[in-house]
C-alpha atoms as a PDB file:
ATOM      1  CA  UNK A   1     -20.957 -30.419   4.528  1.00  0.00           C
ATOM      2  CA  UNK A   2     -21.292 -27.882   2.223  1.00  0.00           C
ATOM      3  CA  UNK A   3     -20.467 -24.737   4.530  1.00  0.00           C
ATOM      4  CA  UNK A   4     -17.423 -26.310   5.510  1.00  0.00           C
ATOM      5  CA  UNK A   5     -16.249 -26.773   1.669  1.00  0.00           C
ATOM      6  CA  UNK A   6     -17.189 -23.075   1.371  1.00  0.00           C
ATOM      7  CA  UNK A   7     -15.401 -22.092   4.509  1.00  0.00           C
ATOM      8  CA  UNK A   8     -11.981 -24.176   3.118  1.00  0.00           C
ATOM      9  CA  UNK A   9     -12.778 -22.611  -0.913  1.00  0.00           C
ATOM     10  CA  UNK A  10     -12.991 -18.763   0.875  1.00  0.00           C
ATOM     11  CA  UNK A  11      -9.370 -19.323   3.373  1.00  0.00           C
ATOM     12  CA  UNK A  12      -7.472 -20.462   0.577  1.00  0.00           C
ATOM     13  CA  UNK A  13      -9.096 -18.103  -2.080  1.00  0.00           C
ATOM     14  CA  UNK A  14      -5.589 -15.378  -2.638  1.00  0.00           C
ATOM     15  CA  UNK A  15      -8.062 -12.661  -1.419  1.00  0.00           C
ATOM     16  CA  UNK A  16      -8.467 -14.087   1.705  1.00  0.00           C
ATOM     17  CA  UNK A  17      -4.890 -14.762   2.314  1.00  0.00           C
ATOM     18  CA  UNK A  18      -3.414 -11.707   0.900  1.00  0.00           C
ATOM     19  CA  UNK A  19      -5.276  -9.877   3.523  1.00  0.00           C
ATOM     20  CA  UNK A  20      -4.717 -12.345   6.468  1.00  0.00           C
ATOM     21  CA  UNK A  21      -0.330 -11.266   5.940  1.00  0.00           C
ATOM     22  CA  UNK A  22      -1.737  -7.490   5.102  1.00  0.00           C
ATOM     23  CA  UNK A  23      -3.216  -7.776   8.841  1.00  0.00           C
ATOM     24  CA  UNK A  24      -0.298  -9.654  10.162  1.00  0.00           C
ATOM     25  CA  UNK A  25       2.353  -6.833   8.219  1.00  0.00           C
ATOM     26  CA  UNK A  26       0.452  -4.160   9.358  1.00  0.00           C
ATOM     27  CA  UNK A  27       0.417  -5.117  12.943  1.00  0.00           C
ATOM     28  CA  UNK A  28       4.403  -5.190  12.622  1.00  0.00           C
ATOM     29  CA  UNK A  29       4.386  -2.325  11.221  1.00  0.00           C
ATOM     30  CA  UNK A  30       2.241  -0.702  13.870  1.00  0.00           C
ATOM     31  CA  UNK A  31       4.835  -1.645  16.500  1.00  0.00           C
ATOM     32  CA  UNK A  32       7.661  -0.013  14.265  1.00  0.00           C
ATOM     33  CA  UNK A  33       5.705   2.862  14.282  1.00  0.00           C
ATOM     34  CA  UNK A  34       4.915   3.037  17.711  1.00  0.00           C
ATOM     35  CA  UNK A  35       8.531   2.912  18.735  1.00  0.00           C
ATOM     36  CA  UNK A  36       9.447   5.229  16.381  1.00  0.00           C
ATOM     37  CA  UNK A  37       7.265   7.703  17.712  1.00  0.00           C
ATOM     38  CA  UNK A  38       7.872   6.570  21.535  1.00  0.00           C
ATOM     39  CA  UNK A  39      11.061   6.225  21.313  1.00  0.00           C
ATOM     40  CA  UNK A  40      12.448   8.954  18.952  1.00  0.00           C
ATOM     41  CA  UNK A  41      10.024  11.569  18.001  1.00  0.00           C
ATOM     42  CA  UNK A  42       8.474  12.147  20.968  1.00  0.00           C
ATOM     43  CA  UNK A  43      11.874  12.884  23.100  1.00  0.00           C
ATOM     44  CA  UNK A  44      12.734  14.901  20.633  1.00  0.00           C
ATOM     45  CA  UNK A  45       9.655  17.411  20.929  1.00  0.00           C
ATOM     46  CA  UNK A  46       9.784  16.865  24.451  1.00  0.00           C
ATOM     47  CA  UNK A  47      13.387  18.753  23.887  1.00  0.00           C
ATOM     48  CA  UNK A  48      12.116  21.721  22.416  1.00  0.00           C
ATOM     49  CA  UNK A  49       8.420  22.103  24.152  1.00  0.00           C
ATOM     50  CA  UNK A  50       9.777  20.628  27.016  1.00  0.00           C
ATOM     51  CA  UNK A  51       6.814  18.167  27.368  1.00  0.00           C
ATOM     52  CA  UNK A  52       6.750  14.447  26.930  1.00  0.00           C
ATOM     53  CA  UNK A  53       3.320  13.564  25.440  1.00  0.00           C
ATOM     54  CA  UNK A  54       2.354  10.563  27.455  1.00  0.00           C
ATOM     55  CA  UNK A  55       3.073  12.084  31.113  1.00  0.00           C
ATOM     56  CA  UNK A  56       0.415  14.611  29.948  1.00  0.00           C
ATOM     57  CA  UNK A  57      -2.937  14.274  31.951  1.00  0.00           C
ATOM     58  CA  UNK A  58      -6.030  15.913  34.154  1.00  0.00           C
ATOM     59  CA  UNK A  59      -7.025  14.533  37.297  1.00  0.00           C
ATOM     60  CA  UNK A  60     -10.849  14.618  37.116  1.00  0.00           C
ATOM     61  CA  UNK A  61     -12.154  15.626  40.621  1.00  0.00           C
ATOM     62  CA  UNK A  62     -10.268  15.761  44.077  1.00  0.00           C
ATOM     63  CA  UNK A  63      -8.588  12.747  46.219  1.00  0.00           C
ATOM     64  CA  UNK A  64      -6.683   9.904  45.774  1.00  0.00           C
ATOM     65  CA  UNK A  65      -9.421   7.602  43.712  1.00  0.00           C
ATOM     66  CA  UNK A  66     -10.158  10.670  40.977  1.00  0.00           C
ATOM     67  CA  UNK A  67      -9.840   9.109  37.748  1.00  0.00           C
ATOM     68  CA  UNK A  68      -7.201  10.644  35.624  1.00  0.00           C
ATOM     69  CA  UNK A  69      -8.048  11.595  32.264  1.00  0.00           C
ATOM     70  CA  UNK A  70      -4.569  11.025  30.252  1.00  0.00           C
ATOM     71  CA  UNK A  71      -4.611  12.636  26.861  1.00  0.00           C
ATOM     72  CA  UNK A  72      -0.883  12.319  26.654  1.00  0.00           C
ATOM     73  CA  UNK A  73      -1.222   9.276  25.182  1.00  0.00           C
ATOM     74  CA  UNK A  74      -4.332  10.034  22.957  1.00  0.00           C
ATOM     75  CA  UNK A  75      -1.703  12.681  21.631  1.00  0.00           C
ATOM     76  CA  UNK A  76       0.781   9.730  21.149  1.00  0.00           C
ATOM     77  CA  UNK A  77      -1.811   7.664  19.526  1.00  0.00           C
ATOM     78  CA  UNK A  78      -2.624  10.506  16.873  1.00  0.00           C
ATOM     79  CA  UNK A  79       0.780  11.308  16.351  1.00  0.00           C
ATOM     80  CA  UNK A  80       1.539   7.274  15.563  1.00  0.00           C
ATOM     81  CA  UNK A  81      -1.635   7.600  13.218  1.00  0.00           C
ATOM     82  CA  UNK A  82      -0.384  10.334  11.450  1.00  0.00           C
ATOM     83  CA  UNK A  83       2.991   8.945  11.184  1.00  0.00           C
ATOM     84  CA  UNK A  84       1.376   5.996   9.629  1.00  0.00           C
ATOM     85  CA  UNK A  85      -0.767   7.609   7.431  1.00  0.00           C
ATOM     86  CA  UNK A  86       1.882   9.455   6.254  1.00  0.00           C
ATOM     87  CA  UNK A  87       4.316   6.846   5.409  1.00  0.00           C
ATOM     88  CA  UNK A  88       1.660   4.343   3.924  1.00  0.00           C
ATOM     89  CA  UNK A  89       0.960   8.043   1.723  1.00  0.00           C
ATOM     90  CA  UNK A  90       4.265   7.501   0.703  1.00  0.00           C
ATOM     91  CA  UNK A  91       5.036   4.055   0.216  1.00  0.00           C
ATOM     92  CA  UNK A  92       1.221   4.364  -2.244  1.00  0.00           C
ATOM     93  CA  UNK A  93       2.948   6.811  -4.200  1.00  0.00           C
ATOM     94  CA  UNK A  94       5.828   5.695  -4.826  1.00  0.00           C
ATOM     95  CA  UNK A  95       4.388   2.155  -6.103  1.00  0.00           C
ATOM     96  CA  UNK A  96       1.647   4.475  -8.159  1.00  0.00           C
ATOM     97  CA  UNK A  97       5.131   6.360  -9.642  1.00  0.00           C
ATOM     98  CA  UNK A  98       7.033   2.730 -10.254  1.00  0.00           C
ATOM     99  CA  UNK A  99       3.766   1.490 -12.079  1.00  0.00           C
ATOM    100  CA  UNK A 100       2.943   4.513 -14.391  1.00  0.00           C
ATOM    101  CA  UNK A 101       6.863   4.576 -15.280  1.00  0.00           C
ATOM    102  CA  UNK A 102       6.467   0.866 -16.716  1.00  0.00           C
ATOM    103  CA  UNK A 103       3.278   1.735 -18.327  1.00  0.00           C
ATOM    104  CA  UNK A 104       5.328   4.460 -20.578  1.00  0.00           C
ATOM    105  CA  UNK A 105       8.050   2.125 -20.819  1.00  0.00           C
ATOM    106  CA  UNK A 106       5.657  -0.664 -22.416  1.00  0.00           C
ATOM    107  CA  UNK A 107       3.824   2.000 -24.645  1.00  0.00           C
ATOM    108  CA  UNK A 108       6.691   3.584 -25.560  1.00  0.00           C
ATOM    109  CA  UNK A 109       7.956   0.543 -27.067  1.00  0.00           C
ATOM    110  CA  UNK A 110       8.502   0.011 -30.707  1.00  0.00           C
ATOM    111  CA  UNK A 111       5.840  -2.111 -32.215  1.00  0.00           C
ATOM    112  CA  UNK A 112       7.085  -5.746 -33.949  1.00  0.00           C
ATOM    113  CA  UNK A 113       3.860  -6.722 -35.374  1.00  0.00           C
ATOM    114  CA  UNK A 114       1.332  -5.348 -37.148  1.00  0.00           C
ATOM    115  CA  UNK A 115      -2.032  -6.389 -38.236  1.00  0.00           C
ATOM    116  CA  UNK A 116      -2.857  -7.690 -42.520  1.00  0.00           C
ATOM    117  CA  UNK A 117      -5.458  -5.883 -43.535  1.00  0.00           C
ATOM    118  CA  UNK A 118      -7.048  -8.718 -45.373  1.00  0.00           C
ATOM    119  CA  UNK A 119      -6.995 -11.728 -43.296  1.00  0.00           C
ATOM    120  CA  UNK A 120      -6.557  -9.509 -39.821  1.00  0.00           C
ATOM    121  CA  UNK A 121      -3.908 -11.574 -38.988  1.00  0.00           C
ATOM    122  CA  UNK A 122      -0.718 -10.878 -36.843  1.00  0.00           C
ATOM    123  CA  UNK A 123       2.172 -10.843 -38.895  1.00  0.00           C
ATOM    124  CA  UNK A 124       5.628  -9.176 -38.329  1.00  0.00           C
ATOM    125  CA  UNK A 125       5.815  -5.363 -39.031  1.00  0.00           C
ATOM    126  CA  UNK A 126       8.745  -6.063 -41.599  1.00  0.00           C
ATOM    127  CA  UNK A 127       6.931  -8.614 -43.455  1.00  0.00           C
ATOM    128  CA  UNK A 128       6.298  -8.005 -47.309  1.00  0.00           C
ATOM    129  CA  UNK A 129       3.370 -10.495 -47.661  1.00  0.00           C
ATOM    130  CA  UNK A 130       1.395 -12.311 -45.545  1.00  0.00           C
ATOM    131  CA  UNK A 131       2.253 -15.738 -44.496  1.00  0.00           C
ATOM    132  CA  UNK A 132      -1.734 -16.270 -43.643  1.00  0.00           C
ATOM    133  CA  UNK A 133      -3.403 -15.224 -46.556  1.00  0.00           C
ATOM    134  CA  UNK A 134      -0.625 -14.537 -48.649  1.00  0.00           C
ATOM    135  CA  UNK A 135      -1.688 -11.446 -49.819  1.00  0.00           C
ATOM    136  CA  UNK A 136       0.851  -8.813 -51.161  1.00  0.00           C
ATOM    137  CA  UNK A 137       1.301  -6.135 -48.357  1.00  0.00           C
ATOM    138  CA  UNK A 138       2.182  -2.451 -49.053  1.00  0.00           C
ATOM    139  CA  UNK A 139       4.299  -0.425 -46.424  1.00  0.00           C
END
């Protein structure tokens, strides 16, 4: 009974489930790539080297049952896993850029408390005296 409750605390932990839609995104995204390269980039090298990646191949050995070694398509596959690299790179930085901008935004702003230095309390930065400890405050 108790590997069961462990099994049900560990699937519904956020961990567990942020990663299960990372997988599930990033095989979409996979696809998108995949076209994109299939269906787009690839054509369009094949226009200026003339080639089209995944009719590239060797036949290993002589007659009809030679197996064919194609590395067309290992060419597609690292061209997908660059493309992927690259825009997951990008999409990084860009969150990285978004997140250090609010950082300065939040230290950059103007402070509204300050701290008594008698009773260490909290008290607005304009106040005169200190509603904890009532002490006299000097500016």
């Amino acid at each position: 009974m108790g590997l069961i409750k462990e099994f049900k605390e560990f699937i519904t932990r956020g961990n567990a489930m942020s990663m299960a839609v990372g997988v599930i995104i990033g095989g979409a995204f996979t696809a998108i790539v995949t076209s994109l390269n299939e269906d787009i980039i690839t054509p369009i090298l094949g226009i200026f080297g003339g080639v089209d990646f995944s009719a590239l191949s060797v036949k290993l050995g002589s007659g009809e049952n030679a197996p064919v070694l194609g590395y067309g398509n290992f060419i597609t596959a690292v061209i997908n896993f660059l493309i992927t690299a690259l825009v997951i790179f990008l999409i990084v930085k860009a969150l990285n850029t978004m997140s250090e901008k609010m950082k300065k935004q939040e230290e950059a702003a103007p402070a509204t408390t300050k701290t008594c230095p008698y009773c260490q309390s909290e008290i607005p930065i304009k106040a005169t005296r200190c509603p904890q400890c009532t002490s006299e405050l000097k500016n």
